[in-house]
N, C-alpha and C. Protein backbone atom coordinates (compact mmCIF):
# COMPACT_ATOMS: atom_id res chain seq x y z
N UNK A 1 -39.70 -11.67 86.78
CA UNK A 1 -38.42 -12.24 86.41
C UNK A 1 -38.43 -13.75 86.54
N UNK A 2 -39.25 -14.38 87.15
CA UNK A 2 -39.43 -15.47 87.52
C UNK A 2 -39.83 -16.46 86.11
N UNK A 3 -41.33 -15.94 85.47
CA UNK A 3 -41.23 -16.41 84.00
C UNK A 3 -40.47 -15.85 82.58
N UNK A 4 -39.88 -14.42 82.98
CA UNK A 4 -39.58 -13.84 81.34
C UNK A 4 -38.22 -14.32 81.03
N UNK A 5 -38.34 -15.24 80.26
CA UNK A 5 -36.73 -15.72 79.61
C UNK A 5 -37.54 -17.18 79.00
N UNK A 6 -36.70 -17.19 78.10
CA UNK A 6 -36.59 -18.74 78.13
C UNK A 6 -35.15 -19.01 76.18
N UNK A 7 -35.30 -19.95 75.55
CA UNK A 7 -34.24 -20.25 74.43
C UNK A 7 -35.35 -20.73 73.59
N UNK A 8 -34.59 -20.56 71.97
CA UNK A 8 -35.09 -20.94 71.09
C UNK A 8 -35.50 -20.51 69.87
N UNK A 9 -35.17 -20.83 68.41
CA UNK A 9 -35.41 -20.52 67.76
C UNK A 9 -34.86 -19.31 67.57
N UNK A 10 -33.85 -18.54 67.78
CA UNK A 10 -33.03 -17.15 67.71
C UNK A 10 -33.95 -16.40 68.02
N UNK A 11 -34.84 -16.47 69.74
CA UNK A 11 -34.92 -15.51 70.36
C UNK A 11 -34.97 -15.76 71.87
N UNK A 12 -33.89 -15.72 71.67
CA UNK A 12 -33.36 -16.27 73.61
C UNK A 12 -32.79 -15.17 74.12
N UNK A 13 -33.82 -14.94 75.52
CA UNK A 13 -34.02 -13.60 76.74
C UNK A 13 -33.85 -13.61 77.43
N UNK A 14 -33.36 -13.36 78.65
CA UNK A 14 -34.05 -13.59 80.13
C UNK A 14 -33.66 -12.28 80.61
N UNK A 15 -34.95 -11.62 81.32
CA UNK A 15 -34.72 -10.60 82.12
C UNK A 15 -33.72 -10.85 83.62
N UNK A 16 -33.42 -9.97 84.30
CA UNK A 16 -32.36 -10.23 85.37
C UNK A 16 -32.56 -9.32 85.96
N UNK A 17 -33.24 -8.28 85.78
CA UNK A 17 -33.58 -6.97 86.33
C UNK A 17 -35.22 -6.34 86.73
N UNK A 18 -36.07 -5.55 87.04
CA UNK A 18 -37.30 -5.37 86.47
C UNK A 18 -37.01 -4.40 87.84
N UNK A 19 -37.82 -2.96 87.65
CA UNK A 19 -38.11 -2.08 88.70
C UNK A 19 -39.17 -1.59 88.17
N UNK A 20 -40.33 -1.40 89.13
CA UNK A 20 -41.54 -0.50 88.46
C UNK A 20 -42.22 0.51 89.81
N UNK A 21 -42.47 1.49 89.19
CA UNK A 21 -43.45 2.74 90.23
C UNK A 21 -44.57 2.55 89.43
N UNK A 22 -45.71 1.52 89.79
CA UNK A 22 -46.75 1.19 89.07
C UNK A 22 -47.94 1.66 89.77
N UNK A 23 -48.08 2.77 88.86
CA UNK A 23 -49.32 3.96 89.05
C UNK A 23 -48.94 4.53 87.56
N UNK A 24 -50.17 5.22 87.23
CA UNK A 24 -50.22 6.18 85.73
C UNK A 24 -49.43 7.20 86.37
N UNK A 25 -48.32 7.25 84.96
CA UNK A 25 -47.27 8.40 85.27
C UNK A 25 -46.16 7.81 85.71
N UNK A 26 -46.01 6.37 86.52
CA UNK A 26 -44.89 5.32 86.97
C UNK A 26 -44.47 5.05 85.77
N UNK A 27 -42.59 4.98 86.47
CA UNK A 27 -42.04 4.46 85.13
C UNK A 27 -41.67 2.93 85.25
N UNK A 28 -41.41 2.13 84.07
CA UNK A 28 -40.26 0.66 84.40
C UNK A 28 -39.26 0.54 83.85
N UNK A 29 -38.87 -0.15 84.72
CA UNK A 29 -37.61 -0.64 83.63
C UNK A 29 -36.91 -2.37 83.69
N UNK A 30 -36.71 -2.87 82.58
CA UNK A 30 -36.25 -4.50 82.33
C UNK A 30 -34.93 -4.51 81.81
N UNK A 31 -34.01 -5.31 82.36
CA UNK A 31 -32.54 -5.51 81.91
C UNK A 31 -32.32 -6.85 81.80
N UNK A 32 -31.61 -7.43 80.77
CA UNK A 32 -31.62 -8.44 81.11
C UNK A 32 -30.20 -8.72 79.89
N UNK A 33 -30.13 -9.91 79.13
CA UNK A 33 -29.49 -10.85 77.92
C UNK A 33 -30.01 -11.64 76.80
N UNK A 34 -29.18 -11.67 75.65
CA UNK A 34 -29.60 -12.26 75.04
C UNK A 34 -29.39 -13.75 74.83
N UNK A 35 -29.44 -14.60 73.99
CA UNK A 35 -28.86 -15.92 73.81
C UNK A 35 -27.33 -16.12 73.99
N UNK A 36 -26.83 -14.58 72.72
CA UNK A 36 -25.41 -14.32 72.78
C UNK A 36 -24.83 -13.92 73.72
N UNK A 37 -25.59 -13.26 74.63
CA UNK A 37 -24.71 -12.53 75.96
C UNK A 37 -25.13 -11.27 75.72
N UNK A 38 -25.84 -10.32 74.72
CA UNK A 38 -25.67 -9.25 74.58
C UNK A 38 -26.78 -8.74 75.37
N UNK A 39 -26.37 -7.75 76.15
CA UNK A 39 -27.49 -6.90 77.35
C UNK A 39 -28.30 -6.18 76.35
N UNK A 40 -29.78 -6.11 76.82
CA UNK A 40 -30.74 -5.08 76.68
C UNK A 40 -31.72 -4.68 77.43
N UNK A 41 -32.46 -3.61 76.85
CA UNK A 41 -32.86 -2.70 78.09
C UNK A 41 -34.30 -2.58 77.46
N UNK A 42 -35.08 -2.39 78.10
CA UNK A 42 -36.38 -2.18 77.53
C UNK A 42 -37.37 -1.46 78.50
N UNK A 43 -37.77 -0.18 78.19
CA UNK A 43 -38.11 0.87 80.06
C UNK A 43 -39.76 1.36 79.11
N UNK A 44 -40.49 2.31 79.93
CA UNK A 44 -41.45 2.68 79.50
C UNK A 44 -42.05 3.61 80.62
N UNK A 45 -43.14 3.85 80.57
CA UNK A 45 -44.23 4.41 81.42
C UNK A 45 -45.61 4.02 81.73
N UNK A 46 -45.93 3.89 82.42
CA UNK A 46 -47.66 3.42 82.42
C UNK A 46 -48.72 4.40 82.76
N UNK A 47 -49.24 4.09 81.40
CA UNK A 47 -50.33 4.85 80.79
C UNK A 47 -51.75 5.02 82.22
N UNK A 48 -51.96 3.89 81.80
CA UNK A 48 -53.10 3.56 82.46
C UNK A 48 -53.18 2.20 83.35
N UNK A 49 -53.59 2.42 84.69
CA UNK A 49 -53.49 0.99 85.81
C UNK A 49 -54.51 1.36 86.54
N UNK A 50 -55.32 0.20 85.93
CA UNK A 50 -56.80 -0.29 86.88
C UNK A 50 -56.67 -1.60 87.24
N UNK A 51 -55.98 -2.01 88.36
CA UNK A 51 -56.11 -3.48 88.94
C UNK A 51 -57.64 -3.51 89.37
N UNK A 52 -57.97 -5.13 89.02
CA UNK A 52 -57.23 -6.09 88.22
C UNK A 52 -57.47 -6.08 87.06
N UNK A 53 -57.78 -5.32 86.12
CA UNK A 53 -58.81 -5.36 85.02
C UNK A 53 -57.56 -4.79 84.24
N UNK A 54 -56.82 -3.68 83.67
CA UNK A 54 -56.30 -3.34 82.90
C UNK A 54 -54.60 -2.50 83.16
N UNK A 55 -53.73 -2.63 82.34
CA UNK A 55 -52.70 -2.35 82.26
C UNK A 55 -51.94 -1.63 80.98
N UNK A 56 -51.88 -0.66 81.01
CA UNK A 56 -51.46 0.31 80.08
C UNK A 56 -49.95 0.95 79.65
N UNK A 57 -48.95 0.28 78.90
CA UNK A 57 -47.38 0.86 79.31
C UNK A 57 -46.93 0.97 77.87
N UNK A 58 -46.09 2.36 77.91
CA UNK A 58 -45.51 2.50 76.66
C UNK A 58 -44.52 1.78 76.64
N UNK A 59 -43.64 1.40 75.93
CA UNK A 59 -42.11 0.66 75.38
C UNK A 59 -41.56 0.82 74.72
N UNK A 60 -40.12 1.10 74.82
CA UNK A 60 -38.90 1.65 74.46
C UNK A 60 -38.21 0.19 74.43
N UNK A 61 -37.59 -0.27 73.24
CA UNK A 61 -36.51 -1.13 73.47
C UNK A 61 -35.18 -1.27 72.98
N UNK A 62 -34.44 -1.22 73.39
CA UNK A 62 -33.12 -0.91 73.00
C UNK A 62 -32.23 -1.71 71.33
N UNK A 63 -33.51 -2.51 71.52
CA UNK A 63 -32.85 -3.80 69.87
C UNK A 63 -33.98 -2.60 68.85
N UNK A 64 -34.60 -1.95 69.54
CA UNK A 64 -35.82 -1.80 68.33
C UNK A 64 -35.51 -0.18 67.94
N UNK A 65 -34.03 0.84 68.13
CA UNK A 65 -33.88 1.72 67.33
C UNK A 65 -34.55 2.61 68.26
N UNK A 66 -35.21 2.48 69.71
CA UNK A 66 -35.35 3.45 70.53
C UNK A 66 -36.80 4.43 70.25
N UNK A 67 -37.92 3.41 69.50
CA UNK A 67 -39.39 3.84 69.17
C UNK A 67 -39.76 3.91 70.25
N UNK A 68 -40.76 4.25 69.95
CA UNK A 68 -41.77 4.55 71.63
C UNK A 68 -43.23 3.78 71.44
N UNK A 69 -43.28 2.46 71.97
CA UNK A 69 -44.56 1.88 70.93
C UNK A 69 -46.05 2.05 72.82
N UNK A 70 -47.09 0.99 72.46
CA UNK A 70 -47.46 1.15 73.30
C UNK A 70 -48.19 -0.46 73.79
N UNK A 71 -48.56 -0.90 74.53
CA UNK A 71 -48.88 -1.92 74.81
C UNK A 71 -50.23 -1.85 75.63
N UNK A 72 -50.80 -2.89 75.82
CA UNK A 72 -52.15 -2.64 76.79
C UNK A 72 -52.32 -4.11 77.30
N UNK A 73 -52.67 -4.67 78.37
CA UNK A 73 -52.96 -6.02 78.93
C UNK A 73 -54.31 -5.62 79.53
N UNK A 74 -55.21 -6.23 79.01
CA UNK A 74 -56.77 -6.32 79.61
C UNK A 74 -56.82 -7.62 80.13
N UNK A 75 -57.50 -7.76 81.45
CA UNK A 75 -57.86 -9.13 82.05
C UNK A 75 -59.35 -9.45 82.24
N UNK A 76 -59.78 -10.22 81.55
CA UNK A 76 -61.21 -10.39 82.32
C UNK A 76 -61.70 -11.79 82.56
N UNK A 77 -62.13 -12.00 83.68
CA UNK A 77 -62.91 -12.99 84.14
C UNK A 77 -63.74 -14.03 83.05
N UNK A 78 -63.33 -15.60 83.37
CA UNK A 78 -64.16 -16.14 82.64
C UNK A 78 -64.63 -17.04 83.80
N UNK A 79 -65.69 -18.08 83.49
CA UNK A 79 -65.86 -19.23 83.99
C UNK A 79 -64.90 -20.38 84.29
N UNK A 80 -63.36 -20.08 82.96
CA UNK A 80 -62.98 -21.05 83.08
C UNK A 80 -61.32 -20.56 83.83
N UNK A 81 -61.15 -19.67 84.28
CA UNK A 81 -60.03 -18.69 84.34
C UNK A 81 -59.78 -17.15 84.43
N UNK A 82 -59.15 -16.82 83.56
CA UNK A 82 -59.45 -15.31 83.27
C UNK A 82 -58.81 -14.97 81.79
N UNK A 83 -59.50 -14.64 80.54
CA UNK A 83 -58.90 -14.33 79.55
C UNK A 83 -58.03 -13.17 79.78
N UNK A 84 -56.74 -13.26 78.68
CA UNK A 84 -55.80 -11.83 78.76
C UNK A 84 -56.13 -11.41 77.19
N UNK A 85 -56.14 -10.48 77.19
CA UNK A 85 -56.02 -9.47 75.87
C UNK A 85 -54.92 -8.93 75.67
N UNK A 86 -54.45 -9.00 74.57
CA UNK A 86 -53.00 -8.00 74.72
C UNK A 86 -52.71 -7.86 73.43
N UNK A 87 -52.19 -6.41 73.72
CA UNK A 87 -52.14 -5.75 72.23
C UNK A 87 -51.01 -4.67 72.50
N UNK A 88 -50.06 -4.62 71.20
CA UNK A 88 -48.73 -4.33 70.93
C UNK A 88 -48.95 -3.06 70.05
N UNK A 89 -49.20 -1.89 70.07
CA UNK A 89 -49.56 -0.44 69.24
C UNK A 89 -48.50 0.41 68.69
N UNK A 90 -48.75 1.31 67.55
CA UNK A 90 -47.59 1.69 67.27
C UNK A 90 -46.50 1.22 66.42
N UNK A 91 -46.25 -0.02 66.10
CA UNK A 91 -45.72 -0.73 65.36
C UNK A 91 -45.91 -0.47 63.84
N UNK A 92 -47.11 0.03 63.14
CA UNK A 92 -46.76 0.06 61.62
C UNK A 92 -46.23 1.55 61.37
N UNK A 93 -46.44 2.60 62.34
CA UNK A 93 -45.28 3.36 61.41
C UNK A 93 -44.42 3.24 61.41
N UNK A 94 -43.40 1.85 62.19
CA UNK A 94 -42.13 1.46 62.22
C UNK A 94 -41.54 0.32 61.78
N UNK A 95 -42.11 0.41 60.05
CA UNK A 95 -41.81 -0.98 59.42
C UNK A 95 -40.19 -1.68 59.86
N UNK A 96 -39.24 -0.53 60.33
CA UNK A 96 -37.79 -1.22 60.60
C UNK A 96 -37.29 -2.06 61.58
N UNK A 97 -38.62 -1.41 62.70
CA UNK A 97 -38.37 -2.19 64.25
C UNK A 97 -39.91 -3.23 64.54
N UNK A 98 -40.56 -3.34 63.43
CA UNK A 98 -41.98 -3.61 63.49
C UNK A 98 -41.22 -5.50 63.92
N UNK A 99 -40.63 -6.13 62.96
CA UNK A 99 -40.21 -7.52 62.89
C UNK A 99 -39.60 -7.43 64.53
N UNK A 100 -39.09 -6.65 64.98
CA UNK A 100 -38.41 -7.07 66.74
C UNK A 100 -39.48 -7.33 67.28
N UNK A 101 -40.90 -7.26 67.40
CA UNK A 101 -41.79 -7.47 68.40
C UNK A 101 -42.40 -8.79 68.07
N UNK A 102 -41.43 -9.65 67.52
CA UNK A 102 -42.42 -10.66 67.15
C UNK A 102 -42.96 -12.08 67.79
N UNK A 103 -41.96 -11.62 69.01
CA UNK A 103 -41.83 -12.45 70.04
C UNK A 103 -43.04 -12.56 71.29
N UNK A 104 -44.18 -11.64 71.15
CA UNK A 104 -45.00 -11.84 72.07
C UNK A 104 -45.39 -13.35 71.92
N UNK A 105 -45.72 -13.93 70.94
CA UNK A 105 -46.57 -15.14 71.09
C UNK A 105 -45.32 -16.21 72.16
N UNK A 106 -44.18 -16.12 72.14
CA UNK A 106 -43.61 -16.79 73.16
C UNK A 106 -43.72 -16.31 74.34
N UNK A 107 -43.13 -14.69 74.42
CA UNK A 107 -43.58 -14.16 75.83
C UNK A 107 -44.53 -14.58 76.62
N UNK A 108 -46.09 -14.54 76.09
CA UNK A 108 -47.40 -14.85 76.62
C UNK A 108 -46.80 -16.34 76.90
N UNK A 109 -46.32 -17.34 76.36
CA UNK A 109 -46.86 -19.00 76.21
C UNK A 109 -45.61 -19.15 77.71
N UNK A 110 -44.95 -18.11 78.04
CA UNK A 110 -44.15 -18.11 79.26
C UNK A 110 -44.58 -18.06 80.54
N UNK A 111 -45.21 -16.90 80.05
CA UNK A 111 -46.58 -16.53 81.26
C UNK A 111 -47.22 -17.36 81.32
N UNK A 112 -47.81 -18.05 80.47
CA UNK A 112 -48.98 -19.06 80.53
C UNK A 112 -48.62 -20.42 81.14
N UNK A 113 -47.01 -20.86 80.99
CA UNK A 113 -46.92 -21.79 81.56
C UNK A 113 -46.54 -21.49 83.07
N UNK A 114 -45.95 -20.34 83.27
CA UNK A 114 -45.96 -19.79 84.43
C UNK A 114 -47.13 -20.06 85.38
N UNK A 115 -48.00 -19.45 85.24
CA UNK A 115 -49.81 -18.68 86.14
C UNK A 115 -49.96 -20.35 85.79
N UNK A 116 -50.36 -21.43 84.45
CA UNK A 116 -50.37 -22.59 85.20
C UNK A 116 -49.91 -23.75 85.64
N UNK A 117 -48.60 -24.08 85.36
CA UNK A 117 -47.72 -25.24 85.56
C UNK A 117 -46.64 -25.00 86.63
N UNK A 118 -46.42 -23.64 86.75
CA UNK A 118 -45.56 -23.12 87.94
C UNK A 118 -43.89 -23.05 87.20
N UNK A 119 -43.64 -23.42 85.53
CA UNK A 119 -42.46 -23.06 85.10
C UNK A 119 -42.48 -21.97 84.91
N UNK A 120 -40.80 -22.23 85.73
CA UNK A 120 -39.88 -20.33 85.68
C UNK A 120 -39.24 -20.35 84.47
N UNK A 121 -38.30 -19.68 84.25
CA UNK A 121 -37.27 -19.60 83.76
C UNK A 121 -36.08 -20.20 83.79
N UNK A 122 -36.08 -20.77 84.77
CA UNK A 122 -35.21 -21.40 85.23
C UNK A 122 -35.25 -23.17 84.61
N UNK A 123 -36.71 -23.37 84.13
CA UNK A 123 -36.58 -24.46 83.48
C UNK A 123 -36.51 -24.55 82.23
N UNK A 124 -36.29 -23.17 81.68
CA UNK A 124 -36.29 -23.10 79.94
C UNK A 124 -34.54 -22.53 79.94
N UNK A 125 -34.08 -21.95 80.78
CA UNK A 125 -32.43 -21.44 80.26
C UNK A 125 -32.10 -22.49 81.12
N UNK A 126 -30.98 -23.40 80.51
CA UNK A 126 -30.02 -24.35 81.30
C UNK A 126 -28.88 -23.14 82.08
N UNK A 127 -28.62 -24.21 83.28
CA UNK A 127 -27.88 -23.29 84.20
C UNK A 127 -26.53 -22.59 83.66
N UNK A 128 -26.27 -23.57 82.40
CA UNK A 128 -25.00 -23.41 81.89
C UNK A 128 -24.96 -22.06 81.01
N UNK A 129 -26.02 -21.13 80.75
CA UNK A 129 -25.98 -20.24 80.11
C UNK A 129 -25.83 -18.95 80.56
N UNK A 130 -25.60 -18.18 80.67
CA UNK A 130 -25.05 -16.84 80.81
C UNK A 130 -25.95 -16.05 80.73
């Protein structure tokens, strides 16, 4: 909760919530807002969890018509860091909710400034927002 949010470009998030039983077979769940104020929910299950190396969770999201897609985060070691892999599944048999996921490339650049500059969220939503 610390990095997921931030404004811009008509897709402004911020989670406010997050619970997870993280083991295969654990479920999660994310609550949070939109730019407008409007709540959403986005829960799943995890597939597969091999710390530190891999992360496996289906996703359900409440803007996206209630599909069941699947996601995967691979981590591996470099010299210079650690590359992430990440991949969003499931998506083309759902040409209607396929355009809602289009937001990873910000998600990640959240995280990324997160793990290295130390910005939260808190420096991308002004306090004045809801």
């Amino acid at each position: 909760m610390k990095w997921w949010g931030g404004q811009g470009a008509g897709q402004s998030f911020r989670c406010t919530h997050y619970q997870c039983d993280l083991h295969a077979g654990g479920t999660w769940r994310s609550t949070g807002f939109d730019g407008q104020g409007r709540p959403f929910e986005a829960t799943g299950e995890y597939v597969e969890v091999d710390p530190p190396r891999l992360l496996v969770q289906t996703w359900v999201a409440s803007w996206a018509a209630q599909v069941k897609t699947v996601v995967r985060w691979e981590l591996q070691p470099t010299d210079k860091g650690t590359l992430l892999r990440h991949r969003h599944s499931g998506l083309a048999a759902h040409a209607e909710v396929k355009m809602s996921f289009r937001g990873w490339p910000r998600i990640l650049g959240w995280l990324q400034a997160f793990v290295e500059k130390g910005e939260t969220v808190e420096d991308r939503w002004p306090a004045t927002s809801n």
